[in-house]
PDB file of N, CA and C in Angstrom:
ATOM      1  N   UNK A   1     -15.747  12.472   0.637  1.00  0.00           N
ATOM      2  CA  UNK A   1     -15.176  11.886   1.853  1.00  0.00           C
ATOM      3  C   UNK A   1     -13.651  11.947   1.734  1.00  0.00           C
ATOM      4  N   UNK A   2     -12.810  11.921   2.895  1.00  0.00           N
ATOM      5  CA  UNK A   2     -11.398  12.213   2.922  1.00  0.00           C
ATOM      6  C   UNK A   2     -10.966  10.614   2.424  1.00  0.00           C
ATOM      7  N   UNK A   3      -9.391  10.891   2.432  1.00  0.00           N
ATOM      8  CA  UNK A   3      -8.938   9.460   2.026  1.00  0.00           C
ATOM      9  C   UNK A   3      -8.890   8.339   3.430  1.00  0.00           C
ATOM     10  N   UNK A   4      -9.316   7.496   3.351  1.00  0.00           N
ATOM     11  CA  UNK A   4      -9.711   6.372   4.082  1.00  0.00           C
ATOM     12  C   UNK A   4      -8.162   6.146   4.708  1.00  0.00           C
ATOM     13  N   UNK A   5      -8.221   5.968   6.084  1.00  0.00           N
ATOM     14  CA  UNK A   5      -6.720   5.025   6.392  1.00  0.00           C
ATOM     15  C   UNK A   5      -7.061   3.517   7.277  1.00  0.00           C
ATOM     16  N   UNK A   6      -7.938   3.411   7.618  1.00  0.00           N
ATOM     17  CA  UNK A   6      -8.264   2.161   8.100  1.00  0.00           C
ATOM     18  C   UNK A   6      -9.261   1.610   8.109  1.00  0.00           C
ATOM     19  N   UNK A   7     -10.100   0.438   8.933  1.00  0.00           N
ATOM     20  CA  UNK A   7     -10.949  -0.441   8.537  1.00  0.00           C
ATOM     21  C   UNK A   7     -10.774  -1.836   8.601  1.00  0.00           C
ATOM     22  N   UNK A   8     -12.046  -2.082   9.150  1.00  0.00           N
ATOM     23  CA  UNK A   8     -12.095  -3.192  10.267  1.00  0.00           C
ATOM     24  C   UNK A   8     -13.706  -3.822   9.621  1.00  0.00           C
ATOM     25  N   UNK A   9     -13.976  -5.037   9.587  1.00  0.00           N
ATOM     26  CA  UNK A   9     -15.061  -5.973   9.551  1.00  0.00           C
ATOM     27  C   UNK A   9     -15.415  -7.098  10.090  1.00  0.00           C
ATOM     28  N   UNK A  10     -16.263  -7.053  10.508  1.00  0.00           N
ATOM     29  CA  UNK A  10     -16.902  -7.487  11.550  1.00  0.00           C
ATOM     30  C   UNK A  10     -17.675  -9.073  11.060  1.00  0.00           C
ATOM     31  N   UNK A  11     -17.787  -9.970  11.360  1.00  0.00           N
ATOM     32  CA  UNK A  11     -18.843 -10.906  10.767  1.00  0.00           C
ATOM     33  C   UNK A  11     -20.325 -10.953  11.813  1.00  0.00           C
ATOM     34  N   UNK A  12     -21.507 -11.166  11.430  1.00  0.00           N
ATOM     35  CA  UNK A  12     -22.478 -11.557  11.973  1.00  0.00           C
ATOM     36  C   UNK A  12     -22.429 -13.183  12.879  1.00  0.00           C
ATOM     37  N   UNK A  13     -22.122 -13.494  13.809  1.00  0.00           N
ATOM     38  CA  UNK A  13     -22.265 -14.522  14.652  1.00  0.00           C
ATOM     39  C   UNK A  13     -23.108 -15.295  14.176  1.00  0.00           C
ATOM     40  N   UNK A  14     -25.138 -15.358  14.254  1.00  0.00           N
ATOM     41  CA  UNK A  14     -26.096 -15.929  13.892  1.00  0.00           C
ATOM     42  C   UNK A  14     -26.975 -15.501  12.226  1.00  0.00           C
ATOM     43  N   UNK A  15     -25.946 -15.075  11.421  1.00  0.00           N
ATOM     44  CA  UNK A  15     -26.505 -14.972  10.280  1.00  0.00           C
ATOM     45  C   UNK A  15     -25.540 -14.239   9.192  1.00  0.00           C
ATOM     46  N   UNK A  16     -25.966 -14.550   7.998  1.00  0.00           N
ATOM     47  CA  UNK A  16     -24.662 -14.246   6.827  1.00  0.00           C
ATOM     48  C   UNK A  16     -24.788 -12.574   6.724  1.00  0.00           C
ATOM     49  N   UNK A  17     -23.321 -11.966   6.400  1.00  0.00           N
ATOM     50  CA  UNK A  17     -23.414 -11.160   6.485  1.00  0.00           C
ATOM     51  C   UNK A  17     -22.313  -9.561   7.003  1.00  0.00           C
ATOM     52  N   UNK A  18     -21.682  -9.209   6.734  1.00  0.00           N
ATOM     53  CA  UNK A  18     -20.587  -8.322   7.229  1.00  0.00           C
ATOM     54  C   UNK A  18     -21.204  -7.142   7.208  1.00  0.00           C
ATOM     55  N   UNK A  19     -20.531  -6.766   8.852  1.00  0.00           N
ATOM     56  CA  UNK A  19     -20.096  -5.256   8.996  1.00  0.00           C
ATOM     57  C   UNK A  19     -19.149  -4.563   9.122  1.00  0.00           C
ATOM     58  N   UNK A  20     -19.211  -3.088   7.418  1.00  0.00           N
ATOM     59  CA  UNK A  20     -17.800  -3.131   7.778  1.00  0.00           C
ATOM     60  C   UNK A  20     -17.539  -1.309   8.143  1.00  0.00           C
ATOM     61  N   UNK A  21     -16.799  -1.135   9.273  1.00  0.00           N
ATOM     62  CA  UNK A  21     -16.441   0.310   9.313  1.00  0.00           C
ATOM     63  C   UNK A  21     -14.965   0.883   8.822  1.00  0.00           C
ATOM     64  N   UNK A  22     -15.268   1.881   8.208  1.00  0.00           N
ATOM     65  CA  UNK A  22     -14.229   2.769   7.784  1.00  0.00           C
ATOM     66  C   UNK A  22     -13.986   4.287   8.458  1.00  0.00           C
ATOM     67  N   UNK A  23     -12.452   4.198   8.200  1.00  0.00           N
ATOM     68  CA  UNK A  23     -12.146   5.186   9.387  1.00  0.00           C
ATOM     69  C   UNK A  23     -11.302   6.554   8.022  1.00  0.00           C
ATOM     70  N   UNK A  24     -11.860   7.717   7.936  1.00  0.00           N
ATOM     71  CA  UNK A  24     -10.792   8.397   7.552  1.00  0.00           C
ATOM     72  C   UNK A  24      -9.988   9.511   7.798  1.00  0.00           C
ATOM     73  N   UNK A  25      -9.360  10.375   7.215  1.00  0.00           N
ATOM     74  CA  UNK A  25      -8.306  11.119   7.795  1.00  0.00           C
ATOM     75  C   UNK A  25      -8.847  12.322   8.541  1.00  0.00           C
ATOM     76  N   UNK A  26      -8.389  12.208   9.653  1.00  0.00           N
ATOM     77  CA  UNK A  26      -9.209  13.460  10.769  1.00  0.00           C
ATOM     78  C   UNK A  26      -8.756  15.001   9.629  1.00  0.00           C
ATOM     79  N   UNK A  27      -9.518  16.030  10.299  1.00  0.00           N
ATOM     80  CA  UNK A  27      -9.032  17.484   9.786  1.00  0.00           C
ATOM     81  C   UNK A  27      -9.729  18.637  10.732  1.00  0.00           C
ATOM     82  N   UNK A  28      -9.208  19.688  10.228  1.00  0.00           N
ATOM     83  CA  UNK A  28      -9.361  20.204  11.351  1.00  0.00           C
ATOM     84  C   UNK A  28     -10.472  21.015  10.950  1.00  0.00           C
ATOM     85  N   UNK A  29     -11.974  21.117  12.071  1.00  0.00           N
ATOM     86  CA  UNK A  29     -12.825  22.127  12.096  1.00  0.00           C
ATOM     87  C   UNK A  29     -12.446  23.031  13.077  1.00  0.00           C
ATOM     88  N   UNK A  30     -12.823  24.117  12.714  1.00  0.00           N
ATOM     89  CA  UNK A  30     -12.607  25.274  13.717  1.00  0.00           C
ATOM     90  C   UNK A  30     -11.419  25.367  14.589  1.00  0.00           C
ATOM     91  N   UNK A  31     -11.514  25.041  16.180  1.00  0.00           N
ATOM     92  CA  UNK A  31     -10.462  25.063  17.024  1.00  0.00           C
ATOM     93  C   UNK A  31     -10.002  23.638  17.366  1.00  0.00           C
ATOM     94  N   UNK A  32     -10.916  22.720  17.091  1.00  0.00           N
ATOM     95  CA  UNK A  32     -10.773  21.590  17.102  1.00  0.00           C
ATOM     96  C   UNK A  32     -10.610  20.278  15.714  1.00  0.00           C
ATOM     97  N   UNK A  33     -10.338  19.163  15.993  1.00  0.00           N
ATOM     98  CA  UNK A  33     -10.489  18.197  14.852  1.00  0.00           C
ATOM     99  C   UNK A  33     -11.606  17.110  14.793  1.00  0.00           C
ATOM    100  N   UNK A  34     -11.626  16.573  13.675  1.00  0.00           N
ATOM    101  CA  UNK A  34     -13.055  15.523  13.619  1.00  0.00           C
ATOM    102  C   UNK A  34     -12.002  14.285  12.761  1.00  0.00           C
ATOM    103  N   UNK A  35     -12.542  13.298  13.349  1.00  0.00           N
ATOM    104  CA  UNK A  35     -12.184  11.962  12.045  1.00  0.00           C
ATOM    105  C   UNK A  35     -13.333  11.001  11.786  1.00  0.00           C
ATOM    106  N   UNK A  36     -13.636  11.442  10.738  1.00  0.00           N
ATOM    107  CA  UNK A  36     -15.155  10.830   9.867  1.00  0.00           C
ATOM    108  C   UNK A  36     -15.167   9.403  10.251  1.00  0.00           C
ATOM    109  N   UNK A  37     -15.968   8.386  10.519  1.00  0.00           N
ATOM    110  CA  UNK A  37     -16.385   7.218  10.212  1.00  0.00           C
ATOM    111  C   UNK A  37     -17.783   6.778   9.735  1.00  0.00           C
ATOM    112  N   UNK A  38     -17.487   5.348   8.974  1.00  0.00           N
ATOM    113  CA  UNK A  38     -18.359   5.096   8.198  1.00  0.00           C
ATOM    114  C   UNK A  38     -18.973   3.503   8.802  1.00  0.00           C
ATOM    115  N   UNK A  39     -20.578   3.053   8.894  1.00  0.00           N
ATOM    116  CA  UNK A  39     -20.568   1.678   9.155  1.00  0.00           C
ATOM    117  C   UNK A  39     -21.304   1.533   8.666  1.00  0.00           C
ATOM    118  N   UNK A  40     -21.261   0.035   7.660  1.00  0.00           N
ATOM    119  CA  UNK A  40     -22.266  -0.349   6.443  1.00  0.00           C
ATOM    120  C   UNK A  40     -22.602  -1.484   6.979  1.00  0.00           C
ATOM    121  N   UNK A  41     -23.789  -2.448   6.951  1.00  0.00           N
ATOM    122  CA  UNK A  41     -23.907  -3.403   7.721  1.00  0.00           C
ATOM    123  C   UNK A  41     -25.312  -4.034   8.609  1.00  0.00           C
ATOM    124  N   UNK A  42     -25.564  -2.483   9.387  1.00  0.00           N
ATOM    125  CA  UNK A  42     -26.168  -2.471  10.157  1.00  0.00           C
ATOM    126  C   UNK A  42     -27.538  -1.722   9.820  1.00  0.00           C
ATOM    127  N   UNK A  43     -28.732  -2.464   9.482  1.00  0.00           N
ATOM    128  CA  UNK A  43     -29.873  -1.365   8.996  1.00  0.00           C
ATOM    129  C   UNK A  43     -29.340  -1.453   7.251  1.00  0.00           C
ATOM    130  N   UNK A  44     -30.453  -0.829   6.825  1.00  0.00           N
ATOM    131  CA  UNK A  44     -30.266  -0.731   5.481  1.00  0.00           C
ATOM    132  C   UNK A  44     -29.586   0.300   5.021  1.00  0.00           C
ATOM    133  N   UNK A  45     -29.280   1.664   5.529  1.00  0.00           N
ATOM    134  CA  UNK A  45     -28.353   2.583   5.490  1.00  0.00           C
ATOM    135  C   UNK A  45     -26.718   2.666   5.933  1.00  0.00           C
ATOM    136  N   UNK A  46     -26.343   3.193   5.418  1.00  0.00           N
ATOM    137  CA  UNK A  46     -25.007   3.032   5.976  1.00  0.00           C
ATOM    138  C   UNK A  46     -24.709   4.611   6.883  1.00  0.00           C
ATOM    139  N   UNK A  47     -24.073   4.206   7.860  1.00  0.00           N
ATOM    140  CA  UNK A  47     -24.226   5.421   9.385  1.00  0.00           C
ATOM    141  C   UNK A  47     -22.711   6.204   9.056  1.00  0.00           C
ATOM    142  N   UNK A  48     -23.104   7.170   9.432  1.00  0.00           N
ATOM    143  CA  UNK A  48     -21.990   8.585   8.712  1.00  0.00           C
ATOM    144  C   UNK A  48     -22.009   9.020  10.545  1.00  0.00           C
ATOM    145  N   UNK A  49     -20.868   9.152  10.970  1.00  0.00           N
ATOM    146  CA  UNK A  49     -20.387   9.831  11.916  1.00  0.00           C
ATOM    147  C   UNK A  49     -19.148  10.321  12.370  1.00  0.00           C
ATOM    148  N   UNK A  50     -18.700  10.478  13.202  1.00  0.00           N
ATOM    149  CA  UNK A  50     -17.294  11.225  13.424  1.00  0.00           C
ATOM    150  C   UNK A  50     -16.409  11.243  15.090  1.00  0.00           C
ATOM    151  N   UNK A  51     -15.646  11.363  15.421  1.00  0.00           N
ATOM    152  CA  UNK A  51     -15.100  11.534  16.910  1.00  0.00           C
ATOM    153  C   UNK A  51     -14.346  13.185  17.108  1.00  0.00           C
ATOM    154  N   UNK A  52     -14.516  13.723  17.357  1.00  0.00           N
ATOM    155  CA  UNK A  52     -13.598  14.882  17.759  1.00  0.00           C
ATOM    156  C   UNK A  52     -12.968  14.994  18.809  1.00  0.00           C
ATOM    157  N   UNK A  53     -11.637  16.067  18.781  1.00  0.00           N
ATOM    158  CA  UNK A  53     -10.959  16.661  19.821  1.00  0.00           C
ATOM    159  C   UNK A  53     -10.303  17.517  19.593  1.00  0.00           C
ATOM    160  N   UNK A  54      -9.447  17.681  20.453  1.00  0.00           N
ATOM    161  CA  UNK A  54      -8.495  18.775  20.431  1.00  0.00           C
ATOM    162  C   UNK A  54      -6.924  18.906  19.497  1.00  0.00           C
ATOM    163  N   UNK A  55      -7.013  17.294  18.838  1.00  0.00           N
ATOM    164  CA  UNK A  55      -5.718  17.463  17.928  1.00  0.00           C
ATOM    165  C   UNK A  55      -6.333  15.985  17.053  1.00  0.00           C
ATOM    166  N   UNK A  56      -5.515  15.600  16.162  1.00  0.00           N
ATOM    167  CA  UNK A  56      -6.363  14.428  15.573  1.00  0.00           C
ATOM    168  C   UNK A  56      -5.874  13.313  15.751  1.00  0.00           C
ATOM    169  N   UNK A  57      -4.900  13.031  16.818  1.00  0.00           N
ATOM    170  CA  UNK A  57      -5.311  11.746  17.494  1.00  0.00           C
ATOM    171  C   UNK A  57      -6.041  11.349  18.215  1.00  0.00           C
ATOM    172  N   UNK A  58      -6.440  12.717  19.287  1.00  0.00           N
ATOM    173  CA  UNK A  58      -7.787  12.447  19.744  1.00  0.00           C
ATOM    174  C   UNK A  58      -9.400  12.070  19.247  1.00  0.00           C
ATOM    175  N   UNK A  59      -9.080  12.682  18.384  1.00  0.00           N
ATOM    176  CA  UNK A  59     -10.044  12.408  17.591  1.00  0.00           C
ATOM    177  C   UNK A  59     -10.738  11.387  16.730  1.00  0.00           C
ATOM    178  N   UNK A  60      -9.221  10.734  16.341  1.00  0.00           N
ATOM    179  CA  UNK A  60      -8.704   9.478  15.594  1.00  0.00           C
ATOM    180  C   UNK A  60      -9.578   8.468  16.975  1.00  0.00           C
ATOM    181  N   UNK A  61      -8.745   8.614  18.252  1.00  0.00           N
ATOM    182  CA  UNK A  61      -9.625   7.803  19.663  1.00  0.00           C
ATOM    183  C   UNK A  61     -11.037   7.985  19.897  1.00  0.00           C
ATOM    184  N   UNK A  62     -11.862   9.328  19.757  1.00  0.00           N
ATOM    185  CA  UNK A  62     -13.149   9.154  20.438  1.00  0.00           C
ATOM    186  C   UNK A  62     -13.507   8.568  18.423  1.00  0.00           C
ATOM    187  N   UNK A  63     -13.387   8.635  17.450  1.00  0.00           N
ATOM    188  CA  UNK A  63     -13.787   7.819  16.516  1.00  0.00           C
ATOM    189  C   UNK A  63     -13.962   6.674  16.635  1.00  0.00           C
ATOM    190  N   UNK A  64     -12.974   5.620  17.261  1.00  0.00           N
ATOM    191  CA  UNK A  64     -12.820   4.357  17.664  1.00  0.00           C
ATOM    192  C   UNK A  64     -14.048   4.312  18.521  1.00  0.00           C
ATOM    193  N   UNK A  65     -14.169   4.991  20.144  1.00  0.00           N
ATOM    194  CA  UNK A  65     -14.965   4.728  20.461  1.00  0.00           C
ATOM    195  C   UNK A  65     -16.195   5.430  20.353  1.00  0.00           C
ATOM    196  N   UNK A  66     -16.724   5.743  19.561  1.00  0.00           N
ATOM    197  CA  UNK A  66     -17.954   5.943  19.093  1.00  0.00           C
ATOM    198  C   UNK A  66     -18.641   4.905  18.138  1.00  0.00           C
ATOM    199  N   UNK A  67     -17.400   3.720  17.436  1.00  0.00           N
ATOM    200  CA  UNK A  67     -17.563   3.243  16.762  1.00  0.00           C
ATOM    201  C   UNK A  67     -18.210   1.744  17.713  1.00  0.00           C
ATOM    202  N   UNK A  68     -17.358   1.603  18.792  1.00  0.00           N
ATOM    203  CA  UNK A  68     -17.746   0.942  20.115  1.00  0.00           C
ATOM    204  C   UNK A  68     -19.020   0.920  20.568  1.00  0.00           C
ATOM    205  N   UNK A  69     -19.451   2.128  20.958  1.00  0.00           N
ATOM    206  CA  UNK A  69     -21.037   2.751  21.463  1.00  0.00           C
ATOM    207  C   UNK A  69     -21.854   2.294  20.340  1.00  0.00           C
ATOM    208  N   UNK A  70     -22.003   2.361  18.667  1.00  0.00           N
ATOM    209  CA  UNK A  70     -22.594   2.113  17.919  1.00  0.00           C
ATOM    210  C   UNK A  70     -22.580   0.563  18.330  1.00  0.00           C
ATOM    211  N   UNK A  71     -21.319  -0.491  18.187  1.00  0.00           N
ATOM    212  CA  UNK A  71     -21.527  -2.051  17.971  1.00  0.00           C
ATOM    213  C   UNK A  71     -21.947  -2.710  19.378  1.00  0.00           C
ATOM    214  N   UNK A  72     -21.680  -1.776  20.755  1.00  0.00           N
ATOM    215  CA  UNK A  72     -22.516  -1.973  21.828  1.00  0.00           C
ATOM    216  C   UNK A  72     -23.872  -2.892  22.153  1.00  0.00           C
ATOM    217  N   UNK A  73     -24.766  -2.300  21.286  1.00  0.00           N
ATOM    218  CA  UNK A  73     -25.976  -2.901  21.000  1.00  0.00           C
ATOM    219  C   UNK A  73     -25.970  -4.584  20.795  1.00  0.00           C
ATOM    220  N   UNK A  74     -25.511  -4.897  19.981  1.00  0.00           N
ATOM    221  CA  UNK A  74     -25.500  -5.895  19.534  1.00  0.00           C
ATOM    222  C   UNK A  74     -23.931  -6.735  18.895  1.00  0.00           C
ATOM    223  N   UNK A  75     -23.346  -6.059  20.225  1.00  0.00           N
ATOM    224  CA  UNK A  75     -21.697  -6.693  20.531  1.00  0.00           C
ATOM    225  C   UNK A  75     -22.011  -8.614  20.686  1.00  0.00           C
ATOM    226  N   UNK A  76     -23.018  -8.888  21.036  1.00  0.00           N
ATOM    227  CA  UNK A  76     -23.401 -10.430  21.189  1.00  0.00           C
ATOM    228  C   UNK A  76     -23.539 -10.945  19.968  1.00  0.00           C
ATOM    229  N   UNK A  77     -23.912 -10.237  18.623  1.00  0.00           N
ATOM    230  CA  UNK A  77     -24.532 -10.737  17.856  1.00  0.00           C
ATOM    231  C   UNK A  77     -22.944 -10.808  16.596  1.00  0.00           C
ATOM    232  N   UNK A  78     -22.138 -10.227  17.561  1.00  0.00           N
ATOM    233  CA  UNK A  78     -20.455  -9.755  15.944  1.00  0.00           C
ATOM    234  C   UNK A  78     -19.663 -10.638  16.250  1.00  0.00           C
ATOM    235  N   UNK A  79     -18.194 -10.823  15.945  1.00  0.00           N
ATOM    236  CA  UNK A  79     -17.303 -11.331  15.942  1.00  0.00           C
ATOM    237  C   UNK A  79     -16.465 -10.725  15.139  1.00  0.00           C
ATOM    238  N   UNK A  80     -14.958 -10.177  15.515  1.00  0.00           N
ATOM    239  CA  UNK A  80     -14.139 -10.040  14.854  1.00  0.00           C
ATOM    240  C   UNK A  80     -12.848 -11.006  15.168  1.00  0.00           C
ATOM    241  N   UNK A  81     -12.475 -11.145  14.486  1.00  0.00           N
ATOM    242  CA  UNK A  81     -11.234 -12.382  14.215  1.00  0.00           C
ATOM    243  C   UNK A  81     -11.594 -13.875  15.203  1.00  0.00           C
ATOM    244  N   UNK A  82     -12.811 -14.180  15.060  1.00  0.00           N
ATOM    245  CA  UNK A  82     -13.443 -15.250  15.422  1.00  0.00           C
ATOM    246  C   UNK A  82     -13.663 -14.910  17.334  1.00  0.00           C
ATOM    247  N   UNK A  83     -13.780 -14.024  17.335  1.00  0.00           N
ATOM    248  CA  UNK A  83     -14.270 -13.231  19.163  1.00  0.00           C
ATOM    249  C   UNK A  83     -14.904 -12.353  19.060  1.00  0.00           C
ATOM    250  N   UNK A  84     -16.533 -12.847  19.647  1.00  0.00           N
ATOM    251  CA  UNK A  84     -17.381 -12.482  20.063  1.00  0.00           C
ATOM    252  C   UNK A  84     -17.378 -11.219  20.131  1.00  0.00           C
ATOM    253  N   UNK A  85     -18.016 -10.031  19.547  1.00  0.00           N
ATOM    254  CA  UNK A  85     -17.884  -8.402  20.666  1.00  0.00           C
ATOM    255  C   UNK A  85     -17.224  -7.966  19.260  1.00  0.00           C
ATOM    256  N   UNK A  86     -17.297  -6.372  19.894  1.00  0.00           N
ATOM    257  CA  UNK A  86     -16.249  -5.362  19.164  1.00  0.00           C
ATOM    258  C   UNK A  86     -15.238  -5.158  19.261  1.00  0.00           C
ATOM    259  N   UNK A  87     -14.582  -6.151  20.024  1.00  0.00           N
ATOM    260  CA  UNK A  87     -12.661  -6.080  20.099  1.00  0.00           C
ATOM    261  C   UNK A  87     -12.170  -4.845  20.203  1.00  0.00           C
ATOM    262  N   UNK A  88     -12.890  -3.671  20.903  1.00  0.00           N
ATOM    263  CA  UNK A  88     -12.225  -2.124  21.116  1.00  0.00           C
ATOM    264  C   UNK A  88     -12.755  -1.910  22.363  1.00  0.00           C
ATOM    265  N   UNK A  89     -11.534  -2.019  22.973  1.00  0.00           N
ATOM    266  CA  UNK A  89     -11.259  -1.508  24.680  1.00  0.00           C
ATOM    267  C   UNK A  89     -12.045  -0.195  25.198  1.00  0.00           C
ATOM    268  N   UNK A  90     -12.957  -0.221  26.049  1.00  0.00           N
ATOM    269  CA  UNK A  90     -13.046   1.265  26.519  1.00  0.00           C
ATOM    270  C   UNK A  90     -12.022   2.224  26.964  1.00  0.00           C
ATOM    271  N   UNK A  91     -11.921   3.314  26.651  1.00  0.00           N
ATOM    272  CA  UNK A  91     -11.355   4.502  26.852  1.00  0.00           C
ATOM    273  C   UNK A  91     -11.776   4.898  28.684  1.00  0.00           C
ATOM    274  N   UNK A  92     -10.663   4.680  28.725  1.00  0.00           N
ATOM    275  CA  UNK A  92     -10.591   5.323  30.627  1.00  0.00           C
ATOM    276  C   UNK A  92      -9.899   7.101  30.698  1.00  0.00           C
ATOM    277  N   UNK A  93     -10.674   7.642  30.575  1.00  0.00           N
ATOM    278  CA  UNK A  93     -10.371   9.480  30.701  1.00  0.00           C
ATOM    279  C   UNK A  93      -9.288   9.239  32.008  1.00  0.00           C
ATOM    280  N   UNK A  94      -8.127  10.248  31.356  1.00  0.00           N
ATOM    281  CA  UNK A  94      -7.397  10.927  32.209  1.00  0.00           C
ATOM    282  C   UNK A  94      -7.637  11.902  33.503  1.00  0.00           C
ATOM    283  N   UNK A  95      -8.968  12.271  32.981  1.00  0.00           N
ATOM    284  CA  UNK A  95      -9.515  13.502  34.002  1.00  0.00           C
ATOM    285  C   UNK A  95     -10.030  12.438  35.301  1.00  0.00           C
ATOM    286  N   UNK A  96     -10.198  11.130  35.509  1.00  0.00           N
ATOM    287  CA  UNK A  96     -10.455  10.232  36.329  1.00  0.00           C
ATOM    288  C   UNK A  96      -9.294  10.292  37.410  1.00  0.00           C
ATOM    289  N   UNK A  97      -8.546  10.922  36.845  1.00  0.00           N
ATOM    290  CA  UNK A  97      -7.039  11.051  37.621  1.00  0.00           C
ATOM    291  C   UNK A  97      -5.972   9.375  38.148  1.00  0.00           C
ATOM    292  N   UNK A  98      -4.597   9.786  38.390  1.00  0.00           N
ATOM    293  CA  UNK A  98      -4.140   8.909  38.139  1.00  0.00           C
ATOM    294  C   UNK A  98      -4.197   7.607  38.508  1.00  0.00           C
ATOM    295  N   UNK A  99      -4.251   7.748  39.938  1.00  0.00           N
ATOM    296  CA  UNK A  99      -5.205   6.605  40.892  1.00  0.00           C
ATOM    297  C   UNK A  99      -5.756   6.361  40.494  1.00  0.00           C
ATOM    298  N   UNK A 100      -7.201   6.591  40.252  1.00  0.00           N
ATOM    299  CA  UNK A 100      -8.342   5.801  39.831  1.00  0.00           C
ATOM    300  C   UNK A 100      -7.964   5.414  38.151  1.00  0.00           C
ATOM    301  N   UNK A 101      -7.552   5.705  37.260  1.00  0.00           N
ATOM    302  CA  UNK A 101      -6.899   5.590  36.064  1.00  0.00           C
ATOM    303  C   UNK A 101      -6.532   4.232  36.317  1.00  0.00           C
ATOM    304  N   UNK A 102      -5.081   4.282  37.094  1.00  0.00           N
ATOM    305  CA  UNK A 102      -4.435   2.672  37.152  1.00  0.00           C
ATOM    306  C   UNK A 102      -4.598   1.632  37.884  1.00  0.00           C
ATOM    307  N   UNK A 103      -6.113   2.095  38.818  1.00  0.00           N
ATOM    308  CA  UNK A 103      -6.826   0.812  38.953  1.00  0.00           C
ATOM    309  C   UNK A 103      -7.339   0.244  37.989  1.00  0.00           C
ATOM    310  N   UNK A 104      -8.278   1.290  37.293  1.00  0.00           N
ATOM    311  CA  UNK A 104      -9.417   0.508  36.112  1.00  0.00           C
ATOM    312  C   UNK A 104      -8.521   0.115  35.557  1.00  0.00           C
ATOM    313  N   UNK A 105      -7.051   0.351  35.579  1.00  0.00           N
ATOM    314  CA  UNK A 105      -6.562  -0.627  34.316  1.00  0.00           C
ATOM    315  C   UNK A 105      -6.351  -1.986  34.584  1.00  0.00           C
ATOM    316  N   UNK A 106      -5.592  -2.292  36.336  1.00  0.00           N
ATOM    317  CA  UNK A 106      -5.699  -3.583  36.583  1.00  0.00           C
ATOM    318  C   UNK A 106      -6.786  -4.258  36.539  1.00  0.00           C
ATOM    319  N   UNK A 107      -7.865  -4.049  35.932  1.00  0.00           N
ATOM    320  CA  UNK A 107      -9.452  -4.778  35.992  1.00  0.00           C
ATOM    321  C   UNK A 107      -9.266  -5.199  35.243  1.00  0.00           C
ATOM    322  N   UNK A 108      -9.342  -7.201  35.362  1.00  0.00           N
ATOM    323  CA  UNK A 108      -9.031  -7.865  34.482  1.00  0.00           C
ATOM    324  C   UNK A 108     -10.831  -8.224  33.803  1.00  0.00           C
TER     325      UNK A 108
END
């Protein structure tokens, strides 16, 4: 696995117990990039996945939210820094264009 740069844990709300994901250094496949993540916690295995794009901050972003889509499920059941949920904002695509972009953002 690459060298780790971040990482985040999660507590269980109704029972003892942490989940914790690790994020590490994107690189580049082919024409595009990937940045590995890791979540231990959940299930008896620990889940190996990744975000890609077109440079590795993007990538670094759909990592985040993929990491989102995974704690989705059972966003009721986590807490990070004593709040409820996965504390990671959905991603509003640019291709939504700009209008519709900076509405969803005023959605409180």
């Amino acid at each position: 696995m690459r060298p780790l740069f971040a990482s985040r844990r999660y507590k269980w709300a109704d029972q003892p117990g942490w989940i914790t994901a690790r994020f590490f250094i994107p690189f580049r496949s082919g024409t595009s990039y990937k940045c590995p993540f890791t979540i231990h916690g959940i299930g008896r295995t620990e889940i190996e996945s990744y975000g890609s794009g077109t440079d590795s901050l993007q990538a670094v972003m759909m990592a985040f939210q993929r990491l989102r889509v995974f704690l989705e499920p059972i966003a009721d059941k986590i807490t990070f820094d004593g709040t409820l949920g996965s504390n990671i904002p959905q991603h509003i695509p640019n291709s939504l264009g700009p209008e519709k972009g900076s509405s969803l953002h005023r959605i409180d």
